[in-house]
Protein backbone atom coordinates (compact mmCIF):
# COMPACT_ATOMS: atom_id res chain seq x y z
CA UNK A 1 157.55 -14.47 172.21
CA UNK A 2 156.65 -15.16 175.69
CA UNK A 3 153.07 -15.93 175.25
CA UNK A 4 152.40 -19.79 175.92
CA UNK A 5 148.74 -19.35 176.86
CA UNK A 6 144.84 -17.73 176.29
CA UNK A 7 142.55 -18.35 178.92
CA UNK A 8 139.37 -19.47 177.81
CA UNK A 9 137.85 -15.75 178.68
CA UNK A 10 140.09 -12.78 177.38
CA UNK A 11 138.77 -9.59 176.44
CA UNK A 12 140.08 -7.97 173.49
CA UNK A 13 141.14 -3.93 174.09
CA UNK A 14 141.66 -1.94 171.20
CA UNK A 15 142.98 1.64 171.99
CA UNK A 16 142.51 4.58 170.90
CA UNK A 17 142.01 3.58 166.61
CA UNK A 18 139.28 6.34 166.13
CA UNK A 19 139.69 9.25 163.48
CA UNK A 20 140.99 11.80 165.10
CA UNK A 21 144.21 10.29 166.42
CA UNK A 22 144.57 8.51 162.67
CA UNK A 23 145.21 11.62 161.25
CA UNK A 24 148.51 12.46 163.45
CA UNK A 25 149.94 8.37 163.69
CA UNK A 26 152.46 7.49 160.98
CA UNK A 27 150.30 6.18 158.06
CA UNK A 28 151.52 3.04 156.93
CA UNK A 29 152.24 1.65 160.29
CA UNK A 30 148.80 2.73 161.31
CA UNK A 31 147.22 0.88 158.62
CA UNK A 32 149.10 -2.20 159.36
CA UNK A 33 147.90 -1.85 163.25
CA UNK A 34 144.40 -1.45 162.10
CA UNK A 35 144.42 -4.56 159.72
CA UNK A 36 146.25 -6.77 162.61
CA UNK A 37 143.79 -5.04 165.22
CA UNK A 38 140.60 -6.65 162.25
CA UNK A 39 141.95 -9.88 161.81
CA UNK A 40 142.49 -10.22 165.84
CA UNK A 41 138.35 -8.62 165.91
CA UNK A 42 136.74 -11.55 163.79
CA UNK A 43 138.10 -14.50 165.78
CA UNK A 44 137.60 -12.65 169.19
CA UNK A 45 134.04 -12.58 167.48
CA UNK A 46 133.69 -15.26 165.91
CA UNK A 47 134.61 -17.20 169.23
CA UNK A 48 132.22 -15.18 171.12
CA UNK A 49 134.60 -13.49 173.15
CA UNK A 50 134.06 -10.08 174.49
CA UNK A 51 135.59 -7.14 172.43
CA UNK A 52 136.29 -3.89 173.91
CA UNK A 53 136.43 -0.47 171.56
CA UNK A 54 138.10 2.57 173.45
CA UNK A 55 138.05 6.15 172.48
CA UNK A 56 139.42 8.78 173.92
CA UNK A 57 137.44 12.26 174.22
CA UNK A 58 139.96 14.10 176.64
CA UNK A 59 142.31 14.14 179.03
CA UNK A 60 143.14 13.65 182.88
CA UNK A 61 142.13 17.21 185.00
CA UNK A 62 145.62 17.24 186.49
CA UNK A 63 148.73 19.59 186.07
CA UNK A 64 151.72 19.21 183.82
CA UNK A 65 154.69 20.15 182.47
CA UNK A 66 153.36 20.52 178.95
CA UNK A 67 150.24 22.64 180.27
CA UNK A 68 147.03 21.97 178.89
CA UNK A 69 145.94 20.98 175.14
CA UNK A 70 146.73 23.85 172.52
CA UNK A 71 142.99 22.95 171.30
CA UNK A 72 140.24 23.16 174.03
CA UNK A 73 137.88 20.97 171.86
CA UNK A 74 137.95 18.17 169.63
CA UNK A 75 136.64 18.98 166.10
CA UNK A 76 133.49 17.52 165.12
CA UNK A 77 134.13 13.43 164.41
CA UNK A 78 137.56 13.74 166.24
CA UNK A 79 136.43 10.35 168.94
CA UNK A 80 134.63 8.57 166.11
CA UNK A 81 135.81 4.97 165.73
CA UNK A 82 137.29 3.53 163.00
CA UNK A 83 134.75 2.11 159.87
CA UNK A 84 137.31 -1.05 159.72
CA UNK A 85 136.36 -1.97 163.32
CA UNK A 86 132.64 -2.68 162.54
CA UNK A 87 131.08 -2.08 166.03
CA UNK A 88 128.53 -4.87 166.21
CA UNK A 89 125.99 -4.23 169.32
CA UNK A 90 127.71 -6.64 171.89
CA UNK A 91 130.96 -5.18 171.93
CA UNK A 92 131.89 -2.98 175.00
CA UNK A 93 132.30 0.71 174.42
CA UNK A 94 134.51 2.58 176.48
CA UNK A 95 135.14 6.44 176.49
CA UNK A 96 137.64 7.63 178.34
CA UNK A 97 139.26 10.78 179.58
CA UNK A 98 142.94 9.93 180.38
CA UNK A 99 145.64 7.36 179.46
CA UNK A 100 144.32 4.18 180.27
CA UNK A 101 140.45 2.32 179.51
CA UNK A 102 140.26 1.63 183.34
CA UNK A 103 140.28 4.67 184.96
CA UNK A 104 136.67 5.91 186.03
CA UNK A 105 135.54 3.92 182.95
CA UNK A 106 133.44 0.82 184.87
CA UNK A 107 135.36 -1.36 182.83
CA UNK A 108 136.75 -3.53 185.19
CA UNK A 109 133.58 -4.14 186.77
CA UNK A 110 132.03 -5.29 183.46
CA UNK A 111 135.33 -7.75 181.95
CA UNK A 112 134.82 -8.99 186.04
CA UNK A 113 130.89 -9.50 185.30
CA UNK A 114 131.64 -11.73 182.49
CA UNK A 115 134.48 -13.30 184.02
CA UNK A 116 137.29 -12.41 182.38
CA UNK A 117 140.77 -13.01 183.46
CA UNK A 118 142.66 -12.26 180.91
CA UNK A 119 143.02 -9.35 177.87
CA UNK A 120 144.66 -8.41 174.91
CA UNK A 121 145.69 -4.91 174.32
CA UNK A 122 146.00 -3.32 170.55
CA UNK A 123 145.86 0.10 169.03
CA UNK A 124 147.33 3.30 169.58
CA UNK A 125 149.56 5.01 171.19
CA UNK A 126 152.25 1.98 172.17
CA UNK A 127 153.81 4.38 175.76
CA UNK A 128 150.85 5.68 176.14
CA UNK A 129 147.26 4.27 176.05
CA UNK A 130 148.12 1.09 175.61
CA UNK A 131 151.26 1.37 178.71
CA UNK A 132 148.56 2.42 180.47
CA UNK A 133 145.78 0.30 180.00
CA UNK A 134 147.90 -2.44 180.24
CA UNK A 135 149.71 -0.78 183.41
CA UNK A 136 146.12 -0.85 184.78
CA UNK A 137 144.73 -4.35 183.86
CA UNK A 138 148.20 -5.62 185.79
CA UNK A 139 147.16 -3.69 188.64
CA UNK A 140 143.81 -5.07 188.51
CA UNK A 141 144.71 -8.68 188.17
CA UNK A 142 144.42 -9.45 184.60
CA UNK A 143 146.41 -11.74 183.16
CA UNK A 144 147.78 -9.19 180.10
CA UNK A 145 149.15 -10.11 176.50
CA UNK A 146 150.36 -7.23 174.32
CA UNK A 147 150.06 -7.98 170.51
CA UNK A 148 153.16 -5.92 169.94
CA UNK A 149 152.87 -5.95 166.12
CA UNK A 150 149.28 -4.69 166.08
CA UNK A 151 150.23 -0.94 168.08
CA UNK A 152 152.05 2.00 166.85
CA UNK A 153 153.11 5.45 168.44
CA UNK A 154 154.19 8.46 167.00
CA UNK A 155 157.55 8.12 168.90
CA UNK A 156 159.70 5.31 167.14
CA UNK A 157 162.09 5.26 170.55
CA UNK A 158 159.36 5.36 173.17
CA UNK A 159 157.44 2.20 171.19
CA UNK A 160 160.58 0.14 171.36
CA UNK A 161 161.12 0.89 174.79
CA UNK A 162 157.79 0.29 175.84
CA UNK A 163 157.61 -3.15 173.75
CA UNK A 164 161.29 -4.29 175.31
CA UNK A 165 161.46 -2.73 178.68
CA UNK A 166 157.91 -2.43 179.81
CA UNK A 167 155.36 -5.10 178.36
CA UNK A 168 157.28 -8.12 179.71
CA UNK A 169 157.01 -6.97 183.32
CA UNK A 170 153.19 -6.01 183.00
CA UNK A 171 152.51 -9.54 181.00
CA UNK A 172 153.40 -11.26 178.31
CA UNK A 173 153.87 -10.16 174.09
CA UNK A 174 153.79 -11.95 170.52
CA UNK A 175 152.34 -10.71 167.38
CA UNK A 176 148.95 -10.73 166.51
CA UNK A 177 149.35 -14.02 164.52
CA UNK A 178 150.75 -16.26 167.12
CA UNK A 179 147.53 -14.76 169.46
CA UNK A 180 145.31 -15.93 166.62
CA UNK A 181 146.83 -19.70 166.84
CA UNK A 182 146.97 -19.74 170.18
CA UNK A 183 143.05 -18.82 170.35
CA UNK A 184 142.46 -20.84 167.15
CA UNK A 185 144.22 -23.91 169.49
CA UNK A 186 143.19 -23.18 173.18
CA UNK A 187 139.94 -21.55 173.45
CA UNK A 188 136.91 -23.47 173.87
């Protein structure tokens, strides 16, 4: 662990933990994210700091190797968040349509509004919406912290690369518990 420090206003991002995406993650490990990804919830909560829920409901217009989705639309439910996060009315709702919760989302302009300066990324998939959202809040000028035991992917290989190779140049990682004592510690 690198993580030494929570400012006293970080944003919690969760990525991506709606139903349709838990049906294709690896099942146990997704469980564990989403319990991690709760416990994280209530004391970013309970301390009355912002959370952030992020679905995903498409995918960026450009080209690519892989072509376009086999499945034009999502089935009915597919973007839904998950029951365990409890949505309570003040957390932030983002939908997006590509990788990462910043892009043409407004959500930089609304963690700015409250003054945050620093977040912590969870949820689903480790290389790729949380890369990029955390890729992006770097870019931005957010201090980042990646609680590395509360993500998954599909790809065993491309979640230890991102967790090694990656997250410590875009900010800093520890598990979800050793965020929760630093908060439980630091924030006012």
């Amino acid at each position: 662990m690198s993580l030494t420090v929570i400012d006293n206003n970080t944003a919690l991002i969760v990525v991506d933990l709606q139903k349709g995406i838990a049906a294709y993650a690896p099942a146990a490990a997704f469980a564990e994210v989403v319990a991690k990804t709760r416990a994280l919830l209530d004391v970013f909560r309970r301390r009355g700091l912002p959370v952030v829920l992020v679905n995903v409901t498409g995918r960026a217009p450009g080209r690519t190797e892989m072509g376009p989705p086999a499945q034009a639309a999502f089935p009915e439910g597919w973007s839904d968040l998950l029951p365990e996060l409890d949505v309570q009315s003040e957390d932030i709702l983002v939908t997006k349509r590509s990788w990462g919760a910043f892009a043409a989302t407004g959500l930089e302009e609304r963690l700015k509004a409250r003054g945050v300066t620093q977040v912590v990324v969870t949820g689903v998939a480790t290389s790729v919406g949380c890369e990029a959202t955390a890729r992006q809040a770097y870019e931005l000028g957010f201090h980042v912290t990646l609680a590395i035991d509360a993500m998954t992917d599909r790809d065993a290989q491309a979640h230890d690369y991102s967790i090694r190779h990656v997250f410590p140049r875009l900010g800093e990682t520890g598990t979800s518990g050793e965020i929760l004592a630093l908060i439980e510690r630091s924030v006012r």
